[in-house]
C-alpha atoms as a PDB file:
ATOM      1  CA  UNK A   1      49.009 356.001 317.442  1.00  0.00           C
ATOM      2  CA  UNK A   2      48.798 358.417 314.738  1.00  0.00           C
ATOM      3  CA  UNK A   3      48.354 357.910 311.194  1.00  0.00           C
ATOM      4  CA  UNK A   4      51.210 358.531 308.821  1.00  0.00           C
ATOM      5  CA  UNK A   5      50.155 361.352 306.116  1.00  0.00           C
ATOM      6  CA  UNK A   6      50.298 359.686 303.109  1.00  0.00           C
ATOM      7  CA  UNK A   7      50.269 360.837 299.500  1.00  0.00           C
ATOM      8  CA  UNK A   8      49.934 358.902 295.986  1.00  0.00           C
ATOM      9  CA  UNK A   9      52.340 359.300 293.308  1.00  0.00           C
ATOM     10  CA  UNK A  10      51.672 359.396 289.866  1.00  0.00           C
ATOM     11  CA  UNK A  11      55.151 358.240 288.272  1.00  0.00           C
ATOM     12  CA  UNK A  12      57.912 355.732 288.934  1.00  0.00           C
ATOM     13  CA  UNK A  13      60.484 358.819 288.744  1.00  0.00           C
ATOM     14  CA  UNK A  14      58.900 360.304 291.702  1.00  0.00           C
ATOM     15  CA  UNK A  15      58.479 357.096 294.143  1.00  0.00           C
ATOM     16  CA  UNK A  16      62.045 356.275 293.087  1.00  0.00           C
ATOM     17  CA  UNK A  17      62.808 359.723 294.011  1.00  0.00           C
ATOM     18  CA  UNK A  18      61.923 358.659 297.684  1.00  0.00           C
ATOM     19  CA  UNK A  19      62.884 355.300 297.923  1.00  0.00           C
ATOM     20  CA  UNK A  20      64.664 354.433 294.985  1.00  0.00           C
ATOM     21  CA  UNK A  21      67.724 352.941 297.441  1.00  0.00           C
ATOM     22  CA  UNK A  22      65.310 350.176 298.328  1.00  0.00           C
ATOM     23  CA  UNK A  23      65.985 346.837 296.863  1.00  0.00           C
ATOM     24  CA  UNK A  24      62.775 344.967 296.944  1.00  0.00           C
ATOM     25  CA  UNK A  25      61.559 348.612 295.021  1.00  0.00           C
ATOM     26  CA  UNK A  26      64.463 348.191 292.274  1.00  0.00           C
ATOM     27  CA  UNK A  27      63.860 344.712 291.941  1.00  0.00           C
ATOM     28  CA  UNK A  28      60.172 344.859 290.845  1.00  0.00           C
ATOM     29  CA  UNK A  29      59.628 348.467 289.896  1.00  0.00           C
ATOM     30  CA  UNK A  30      61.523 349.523 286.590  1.00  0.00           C
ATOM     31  CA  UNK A  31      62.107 353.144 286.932  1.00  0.00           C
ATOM     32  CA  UNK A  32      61.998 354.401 283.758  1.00  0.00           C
ATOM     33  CA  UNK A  33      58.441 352.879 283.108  1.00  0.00           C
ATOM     34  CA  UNK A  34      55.412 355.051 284.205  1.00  0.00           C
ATOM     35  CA  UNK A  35      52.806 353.916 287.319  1.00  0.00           C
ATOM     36  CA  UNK A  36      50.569 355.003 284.653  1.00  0.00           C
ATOM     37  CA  UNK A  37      52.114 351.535 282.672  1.00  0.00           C
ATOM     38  CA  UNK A  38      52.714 349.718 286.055  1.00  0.00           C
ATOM     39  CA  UNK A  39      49.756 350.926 288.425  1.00  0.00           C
ATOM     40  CA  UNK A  40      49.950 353.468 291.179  1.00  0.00           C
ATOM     41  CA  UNK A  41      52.200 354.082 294.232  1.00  0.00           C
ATOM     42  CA  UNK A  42      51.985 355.393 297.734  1.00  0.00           C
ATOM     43  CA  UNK A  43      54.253 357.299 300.199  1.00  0.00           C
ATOM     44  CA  UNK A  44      53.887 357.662 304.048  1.00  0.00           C
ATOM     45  CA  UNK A  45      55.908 361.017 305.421  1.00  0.00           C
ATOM     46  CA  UNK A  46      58.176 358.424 307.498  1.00  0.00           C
ATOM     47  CA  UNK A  47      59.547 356.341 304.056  1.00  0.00           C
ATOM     48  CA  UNK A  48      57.325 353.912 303.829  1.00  0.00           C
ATOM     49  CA  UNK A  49      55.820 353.403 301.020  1.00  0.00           C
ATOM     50  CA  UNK A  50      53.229 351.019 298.798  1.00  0.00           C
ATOM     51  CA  UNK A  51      53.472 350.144 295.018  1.00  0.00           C
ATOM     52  CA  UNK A  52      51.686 347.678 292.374  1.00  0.00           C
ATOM     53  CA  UNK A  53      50.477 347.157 288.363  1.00  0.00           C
ATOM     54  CA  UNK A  54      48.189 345.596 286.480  1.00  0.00           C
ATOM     55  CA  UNK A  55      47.972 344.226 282.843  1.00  0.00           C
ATOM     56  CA  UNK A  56      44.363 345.362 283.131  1.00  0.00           C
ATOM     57  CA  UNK A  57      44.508 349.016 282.573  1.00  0.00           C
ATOM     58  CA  UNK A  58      46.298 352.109 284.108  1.00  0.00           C
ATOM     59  CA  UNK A  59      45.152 352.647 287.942  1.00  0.00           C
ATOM     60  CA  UNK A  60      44.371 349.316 288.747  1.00  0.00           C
ATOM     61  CA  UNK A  61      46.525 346.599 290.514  1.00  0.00           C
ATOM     62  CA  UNK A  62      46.917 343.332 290.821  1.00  0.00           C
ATOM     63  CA  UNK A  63      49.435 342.701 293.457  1.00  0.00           C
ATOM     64  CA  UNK A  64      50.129 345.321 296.244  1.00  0.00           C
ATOM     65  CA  UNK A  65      53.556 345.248 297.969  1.00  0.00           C
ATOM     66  CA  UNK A  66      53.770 347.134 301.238  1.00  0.00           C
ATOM     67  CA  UNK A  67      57.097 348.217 302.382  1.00  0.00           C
ATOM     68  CA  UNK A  68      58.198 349.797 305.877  1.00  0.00           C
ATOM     69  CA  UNK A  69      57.467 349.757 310.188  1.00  0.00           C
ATOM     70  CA  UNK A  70      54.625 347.145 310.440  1.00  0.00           C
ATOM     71  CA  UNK A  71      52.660 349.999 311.883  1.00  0.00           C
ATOM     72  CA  UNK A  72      52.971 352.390 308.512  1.00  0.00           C
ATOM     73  CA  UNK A  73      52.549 349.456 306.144  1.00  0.00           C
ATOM     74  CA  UNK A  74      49.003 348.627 307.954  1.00  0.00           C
ATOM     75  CA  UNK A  75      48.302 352.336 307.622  1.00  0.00           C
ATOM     76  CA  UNK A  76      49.066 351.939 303.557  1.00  0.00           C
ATOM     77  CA  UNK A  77      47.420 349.056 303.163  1.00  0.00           C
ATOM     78  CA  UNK A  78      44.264 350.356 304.174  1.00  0.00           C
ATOM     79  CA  UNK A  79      44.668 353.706 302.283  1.00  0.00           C
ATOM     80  CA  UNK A  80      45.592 351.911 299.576  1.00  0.00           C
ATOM     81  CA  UNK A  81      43.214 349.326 299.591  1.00  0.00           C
ATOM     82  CA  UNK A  82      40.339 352.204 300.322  1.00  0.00           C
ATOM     83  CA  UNK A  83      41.740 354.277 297.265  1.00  0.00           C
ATOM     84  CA  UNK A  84      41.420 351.270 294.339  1.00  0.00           C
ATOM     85  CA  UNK A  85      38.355 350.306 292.357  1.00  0.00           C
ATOM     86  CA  UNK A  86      38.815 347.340 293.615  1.00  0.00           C
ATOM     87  CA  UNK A  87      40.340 344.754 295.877  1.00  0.00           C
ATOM     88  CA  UNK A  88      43.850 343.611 294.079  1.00  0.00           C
ATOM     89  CA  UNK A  89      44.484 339.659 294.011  1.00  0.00           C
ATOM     90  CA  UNK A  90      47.126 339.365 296.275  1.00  0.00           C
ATOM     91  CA  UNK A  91      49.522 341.211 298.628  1.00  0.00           C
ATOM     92  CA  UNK A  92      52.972 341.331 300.722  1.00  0.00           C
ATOM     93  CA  UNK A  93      53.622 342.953 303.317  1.00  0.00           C
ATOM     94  CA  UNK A  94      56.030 343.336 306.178  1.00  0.00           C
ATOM     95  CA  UNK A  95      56.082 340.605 308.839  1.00  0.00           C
ATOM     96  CA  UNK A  96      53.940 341.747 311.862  1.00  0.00           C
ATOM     97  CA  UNK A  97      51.640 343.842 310.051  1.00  0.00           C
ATOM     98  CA  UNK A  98      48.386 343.675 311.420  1.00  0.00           C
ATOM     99  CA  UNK A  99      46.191 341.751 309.205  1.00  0.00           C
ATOM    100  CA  UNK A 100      42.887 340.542 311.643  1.00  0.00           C
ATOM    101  CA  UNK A 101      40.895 342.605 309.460  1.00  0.00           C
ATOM    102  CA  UNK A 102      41.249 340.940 306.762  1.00  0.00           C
ATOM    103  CA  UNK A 103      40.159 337.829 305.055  1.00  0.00           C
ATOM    104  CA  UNK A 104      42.930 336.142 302.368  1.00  0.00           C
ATOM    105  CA  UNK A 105      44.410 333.063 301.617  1.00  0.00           C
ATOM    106  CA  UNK A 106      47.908 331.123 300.775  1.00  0.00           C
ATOM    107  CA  UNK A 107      49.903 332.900 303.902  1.00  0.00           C
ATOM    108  CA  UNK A 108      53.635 332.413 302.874  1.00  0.00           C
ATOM    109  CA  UNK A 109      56.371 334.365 304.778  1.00  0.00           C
ATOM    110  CA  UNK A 110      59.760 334.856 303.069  1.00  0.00           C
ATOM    111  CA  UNK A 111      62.709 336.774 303.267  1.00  0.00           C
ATOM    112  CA  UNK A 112      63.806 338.885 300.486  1.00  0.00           C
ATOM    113  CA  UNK A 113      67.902 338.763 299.690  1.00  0.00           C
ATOM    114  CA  UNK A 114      70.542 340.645 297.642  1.00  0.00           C
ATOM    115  CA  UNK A 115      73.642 340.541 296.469  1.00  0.00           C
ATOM    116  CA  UNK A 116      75.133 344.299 295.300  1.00  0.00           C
ATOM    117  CA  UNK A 117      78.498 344.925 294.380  1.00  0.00           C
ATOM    118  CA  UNK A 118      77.962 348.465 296.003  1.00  0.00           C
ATOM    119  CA  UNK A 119      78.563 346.661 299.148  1.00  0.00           C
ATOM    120  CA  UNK A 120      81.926 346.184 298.882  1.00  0.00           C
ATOM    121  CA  UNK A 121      80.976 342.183 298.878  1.00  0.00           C
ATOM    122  CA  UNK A 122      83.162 339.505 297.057  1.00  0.00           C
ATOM    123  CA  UNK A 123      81.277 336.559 295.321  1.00  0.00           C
ATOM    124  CA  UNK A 124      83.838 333.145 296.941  1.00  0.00           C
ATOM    125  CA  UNK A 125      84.560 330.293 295.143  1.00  0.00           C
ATOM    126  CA  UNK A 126      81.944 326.860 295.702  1.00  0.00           C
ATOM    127  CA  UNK A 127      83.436 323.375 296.312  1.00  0.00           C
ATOM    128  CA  UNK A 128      81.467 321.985 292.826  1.00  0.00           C
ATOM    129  CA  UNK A 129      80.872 325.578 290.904  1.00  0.00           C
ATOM    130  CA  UNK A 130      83.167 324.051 288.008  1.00  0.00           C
ATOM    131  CA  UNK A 131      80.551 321.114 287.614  1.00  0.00           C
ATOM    132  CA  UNK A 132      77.922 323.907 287.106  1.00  0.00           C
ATOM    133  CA  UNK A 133      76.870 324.150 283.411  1.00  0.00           C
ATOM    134  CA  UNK A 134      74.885 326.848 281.084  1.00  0.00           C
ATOM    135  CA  UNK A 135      71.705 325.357 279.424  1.00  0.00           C
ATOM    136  CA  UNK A 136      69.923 327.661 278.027  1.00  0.00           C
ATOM    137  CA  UNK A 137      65.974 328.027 277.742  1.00  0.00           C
ATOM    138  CA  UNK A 138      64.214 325.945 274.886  1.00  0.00           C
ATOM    139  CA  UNK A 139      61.205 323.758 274.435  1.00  0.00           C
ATOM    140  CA  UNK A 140      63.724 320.256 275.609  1.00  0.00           C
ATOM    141  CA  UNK A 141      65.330 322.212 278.329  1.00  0.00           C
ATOM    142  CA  UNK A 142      62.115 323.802 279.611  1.00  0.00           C
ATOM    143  CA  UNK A 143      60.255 320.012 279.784  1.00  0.00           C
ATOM    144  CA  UNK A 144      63.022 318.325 281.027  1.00  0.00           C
ATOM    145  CA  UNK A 145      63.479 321.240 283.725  1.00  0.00           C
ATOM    146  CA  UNK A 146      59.906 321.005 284.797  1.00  0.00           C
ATOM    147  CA  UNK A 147      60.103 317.672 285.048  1.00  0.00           C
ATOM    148  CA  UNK A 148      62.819 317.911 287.314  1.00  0.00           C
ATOM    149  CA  UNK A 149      61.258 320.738 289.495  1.00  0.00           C
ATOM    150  CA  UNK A 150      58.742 318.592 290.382  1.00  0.00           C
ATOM    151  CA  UNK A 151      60.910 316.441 292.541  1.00  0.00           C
ATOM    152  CA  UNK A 152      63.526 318.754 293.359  1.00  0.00           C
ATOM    153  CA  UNK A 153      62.012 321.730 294.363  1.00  0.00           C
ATOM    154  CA  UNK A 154      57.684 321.167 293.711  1.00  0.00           C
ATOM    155  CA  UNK A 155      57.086 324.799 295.331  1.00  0.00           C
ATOM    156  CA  UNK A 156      59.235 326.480 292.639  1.00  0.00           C
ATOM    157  CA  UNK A 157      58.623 329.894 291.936  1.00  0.00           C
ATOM    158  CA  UNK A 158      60.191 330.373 288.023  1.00  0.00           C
ATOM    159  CA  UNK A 159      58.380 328.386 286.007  1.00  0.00           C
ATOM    160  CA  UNK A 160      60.025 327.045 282.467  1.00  0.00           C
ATOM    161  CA  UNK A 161      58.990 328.972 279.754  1.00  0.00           C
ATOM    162  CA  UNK A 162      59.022 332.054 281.517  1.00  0.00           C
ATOM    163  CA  UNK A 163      60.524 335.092 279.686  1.00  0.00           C
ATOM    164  CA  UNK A 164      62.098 336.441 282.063  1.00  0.00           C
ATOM    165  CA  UNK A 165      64.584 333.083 282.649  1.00  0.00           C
ATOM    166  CA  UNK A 166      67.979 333.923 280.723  1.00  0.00           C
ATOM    167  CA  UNK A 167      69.823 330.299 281.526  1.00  0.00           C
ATOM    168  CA  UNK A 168      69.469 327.815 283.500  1.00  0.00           C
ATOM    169  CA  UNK A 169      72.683 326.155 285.874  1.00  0.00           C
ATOM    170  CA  UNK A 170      72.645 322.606 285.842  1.00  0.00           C
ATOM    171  CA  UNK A 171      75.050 319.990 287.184  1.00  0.00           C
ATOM    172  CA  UNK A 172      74.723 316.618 285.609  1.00  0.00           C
ATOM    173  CA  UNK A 173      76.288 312.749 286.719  1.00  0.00           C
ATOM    174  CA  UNK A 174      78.736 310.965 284.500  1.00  0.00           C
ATOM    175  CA  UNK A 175      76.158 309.576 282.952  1.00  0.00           C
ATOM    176  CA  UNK A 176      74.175 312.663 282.100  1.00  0.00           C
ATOM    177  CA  UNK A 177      71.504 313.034 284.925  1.00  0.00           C
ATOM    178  CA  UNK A 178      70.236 316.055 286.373  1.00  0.00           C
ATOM    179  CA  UNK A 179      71.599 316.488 289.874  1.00  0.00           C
ATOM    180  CA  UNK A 180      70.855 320.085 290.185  1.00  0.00           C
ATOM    181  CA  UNK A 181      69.294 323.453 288.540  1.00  0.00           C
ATOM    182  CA  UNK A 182      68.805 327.110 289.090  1.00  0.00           C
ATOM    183  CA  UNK A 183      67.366 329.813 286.941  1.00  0.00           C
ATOM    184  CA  UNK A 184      69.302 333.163 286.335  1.00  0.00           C
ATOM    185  CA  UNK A 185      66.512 335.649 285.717  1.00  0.00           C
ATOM    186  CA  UNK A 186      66.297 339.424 284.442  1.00  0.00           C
ATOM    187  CA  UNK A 187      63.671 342.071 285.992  1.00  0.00           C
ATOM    188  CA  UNK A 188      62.844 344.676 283.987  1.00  0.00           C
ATOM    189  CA  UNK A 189      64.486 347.437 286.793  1.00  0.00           C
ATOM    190  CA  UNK A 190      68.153 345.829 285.332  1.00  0.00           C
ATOM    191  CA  UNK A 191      68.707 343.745 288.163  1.00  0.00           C
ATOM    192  CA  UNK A 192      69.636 339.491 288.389  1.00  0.00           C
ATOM    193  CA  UNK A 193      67.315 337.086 290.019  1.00  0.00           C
ATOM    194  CA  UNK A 194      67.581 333.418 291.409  1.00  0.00           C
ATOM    195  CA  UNK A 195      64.481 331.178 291.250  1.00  0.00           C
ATOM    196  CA  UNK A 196      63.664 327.946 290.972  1.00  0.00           C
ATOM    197  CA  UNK A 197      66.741 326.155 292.539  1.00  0.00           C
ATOM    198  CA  UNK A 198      66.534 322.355 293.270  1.00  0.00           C
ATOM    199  CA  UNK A 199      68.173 319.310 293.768  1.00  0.00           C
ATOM    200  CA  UNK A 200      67.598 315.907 293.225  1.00  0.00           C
ATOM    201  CA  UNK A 201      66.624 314.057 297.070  1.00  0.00           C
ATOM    202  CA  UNK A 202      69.434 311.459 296.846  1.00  0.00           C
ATOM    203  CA  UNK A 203      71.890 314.128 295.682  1.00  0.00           C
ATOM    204  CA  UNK A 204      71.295 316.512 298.690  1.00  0.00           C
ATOM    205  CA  UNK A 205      74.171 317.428 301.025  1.00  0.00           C
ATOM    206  CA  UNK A 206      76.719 317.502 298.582  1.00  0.00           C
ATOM    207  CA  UNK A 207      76.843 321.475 298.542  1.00  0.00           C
ATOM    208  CA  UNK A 208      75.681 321.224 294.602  1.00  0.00           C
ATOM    209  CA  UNK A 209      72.736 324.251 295.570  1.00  0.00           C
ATOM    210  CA  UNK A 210      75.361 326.087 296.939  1.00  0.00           C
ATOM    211  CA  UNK A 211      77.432 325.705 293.874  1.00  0.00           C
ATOM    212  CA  UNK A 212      74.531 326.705 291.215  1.00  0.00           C
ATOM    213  CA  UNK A 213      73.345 329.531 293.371  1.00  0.00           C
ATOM    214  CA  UNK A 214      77.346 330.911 293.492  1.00  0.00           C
ATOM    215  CA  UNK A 215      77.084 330.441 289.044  1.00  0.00           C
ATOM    216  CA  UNK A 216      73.991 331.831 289.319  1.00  0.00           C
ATOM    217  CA  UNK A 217      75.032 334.999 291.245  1.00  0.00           C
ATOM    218  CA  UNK A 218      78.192 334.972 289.375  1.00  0.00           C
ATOM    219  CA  UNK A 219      76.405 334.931 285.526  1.00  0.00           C
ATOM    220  CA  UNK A 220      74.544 337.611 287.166  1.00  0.00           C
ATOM    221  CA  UNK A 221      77.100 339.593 287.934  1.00  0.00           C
ATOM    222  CA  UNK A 222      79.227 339.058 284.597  1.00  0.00           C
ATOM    223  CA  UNK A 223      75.944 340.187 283.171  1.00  0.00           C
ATOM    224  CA  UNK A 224      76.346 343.552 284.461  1.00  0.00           C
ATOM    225  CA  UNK A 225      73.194 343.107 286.786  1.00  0.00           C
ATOM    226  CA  UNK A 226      72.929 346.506 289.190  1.00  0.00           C
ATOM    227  CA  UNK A 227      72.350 344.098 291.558  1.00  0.00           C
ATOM    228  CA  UNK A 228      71.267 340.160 292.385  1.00  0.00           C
ATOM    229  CA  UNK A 229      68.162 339.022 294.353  1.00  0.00           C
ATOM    230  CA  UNK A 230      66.201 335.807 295.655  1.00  0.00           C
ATOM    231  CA  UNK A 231      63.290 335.478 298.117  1.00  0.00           C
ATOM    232  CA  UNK A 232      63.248 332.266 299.580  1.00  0.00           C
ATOM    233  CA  UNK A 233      60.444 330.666 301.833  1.00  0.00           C
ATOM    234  CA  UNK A 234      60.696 331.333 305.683  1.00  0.00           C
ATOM    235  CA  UNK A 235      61.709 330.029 307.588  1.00  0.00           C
ATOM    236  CA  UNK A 236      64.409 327.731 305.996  1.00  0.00           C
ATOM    237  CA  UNK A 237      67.352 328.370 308.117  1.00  0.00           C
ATOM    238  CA  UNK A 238      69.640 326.101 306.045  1.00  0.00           C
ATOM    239  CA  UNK A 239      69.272 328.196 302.835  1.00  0.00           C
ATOM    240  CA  UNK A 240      69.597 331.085 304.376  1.00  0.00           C
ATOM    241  CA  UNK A 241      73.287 330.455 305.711  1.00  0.00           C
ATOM    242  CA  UNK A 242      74.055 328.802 302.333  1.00  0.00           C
ATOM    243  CA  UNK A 243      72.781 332.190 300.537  1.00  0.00           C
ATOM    244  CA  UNK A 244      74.509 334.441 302.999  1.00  0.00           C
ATOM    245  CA  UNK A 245      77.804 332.496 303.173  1.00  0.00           C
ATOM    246  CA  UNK A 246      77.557 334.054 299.273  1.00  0.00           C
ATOM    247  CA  UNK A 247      77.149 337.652 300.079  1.00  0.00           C
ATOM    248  CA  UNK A 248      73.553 338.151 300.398  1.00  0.00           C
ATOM    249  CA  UNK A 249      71.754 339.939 302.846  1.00  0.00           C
ATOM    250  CA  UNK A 250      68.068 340.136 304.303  1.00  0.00           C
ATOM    251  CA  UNK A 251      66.616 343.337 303.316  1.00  0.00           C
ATOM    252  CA  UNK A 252      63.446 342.708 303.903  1.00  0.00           C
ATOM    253  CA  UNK A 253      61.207 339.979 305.960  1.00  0.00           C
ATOM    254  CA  UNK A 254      57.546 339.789 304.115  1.00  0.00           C
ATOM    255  CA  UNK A 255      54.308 337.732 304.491  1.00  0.00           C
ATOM    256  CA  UNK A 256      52.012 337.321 301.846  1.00  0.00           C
ATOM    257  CA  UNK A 257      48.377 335.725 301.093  1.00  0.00           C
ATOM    258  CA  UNK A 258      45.911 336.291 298.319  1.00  0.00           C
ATOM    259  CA  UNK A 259      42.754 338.625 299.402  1.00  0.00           C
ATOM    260  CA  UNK A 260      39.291 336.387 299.085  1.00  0.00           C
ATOM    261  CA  UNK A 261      37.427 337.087 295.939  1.00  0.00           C
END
């Protein structure tokens, strides 16, 4: 097979220039901030394409995210990966890309989802949404959240605390007892995120994710969010219907690990 030519880009204008219509892109790229700020990107000639930052200085990365065929993103990750001064910490790529050569850790697979208006798509009404309720980020909130995350949902990706967590949707019992939670997030790139949702073991089957994730979607919306996302674990067939019985769709099916030290 041969390679894809591939180029580097030196500025978020110019990768969003050739695939700015990707979601997973617009979700954790903000366009109007340099790669020289974020880290570098990557094109193929057939779309594909390769982005990540770093906190550590301009050039470097700490997370690489692949996107396109499993055969192009294999031929950016090495490129990529041969271009750095060195290795970054972790990556995600497509599912199937060919990773034999090389040694990493803490394989997950997920699907990436999203919610756009663009789509024509209307947000339904949840059995349970009314029950939902705002609680907003705050030293209380944030212990009693985590507290709760460790029994609803102990492989939760938003942690409390976390800037970019706007609210929190909660449903409580008569008596006051978390049943439920979600967290409404911001990226920088101006779209809405879901993380973090759980519910309480006993409390399961009673729709009450379905309900925060509809608040959730539907704060994100109100918000004025371009768009709203969620990358859930893989596979998890239940979620998935529950997520696209909202309005979202799979744009993209990943796998990622953590590259040895």
């Amino acid at each position: 097979m041969t390679e894809p030519v591939i180029r580097r880009v030196e500025s978020a204008e110019e990768l969003f220039a050739v695939a700015g219509d990707d979601h997973l892109l617009r979700s954790d790229a903000a366009p109007e901030e340099s790669l020289e700020q974020q880290g570098v990107g990557w094109v193929a000639a057939d779309g594909g394409f390769a982005f990540g930052g770093s906190a550590d200085g301009p050039g470097l990365v700490d997370w690489l995210t692949v996107i396109g065929t499993p055969e192009t993103a294999g031929a950016l990750l090495r490129h990529a990966l041969e271009s750095l001064p060195r290795r970054p910490y972790g990556f995600s790529v497509p599912r199937g890309t060919e990773m034999a050569a090389y040694d990493f850790s803490e394989p997950e697979t997920w699907d990436f989802m999203a919610f756009d208006p663009a789509w024509g798509v209307e947000l339904p009404a949840i059995p349970g949404e009314e029950r939902v309720a705002e609680m907003l980020p705050s030293p209380a909130a944030d212990a009693e959240i985590a507290g709760f995350l460790k029994v609803a949902n102990p492989s939760h990706s938003a942690k409390p605390g976390w800037e970019a967590i706007q609210a929190w949707g909660v449903v409580r019992d008569a008596e006051g007892v978390l049943l439920a939670c979600g967290a409404y997030c911001r990226r920088d790139g101006g779209n809405g995120y879901l993380a973090s949702i759980g519910t309480r073991p006993e409390s399961r089957g009673q729709g009450l994710g379905a309900a925060v994730s509809a608040w959730l979607t539907r704060r994100s919306l109100a918000n004025g969010d371009g768009f709203c996302a969620l990358g859930h674990w893989h596979p998890n067939e239940p979620a998935r219907r529950v997520y696209a019985r909202l309005g979202f769709r799979t744009t993209h099916q990943m796998m990622s690990g953590r590259f040895e030290a």
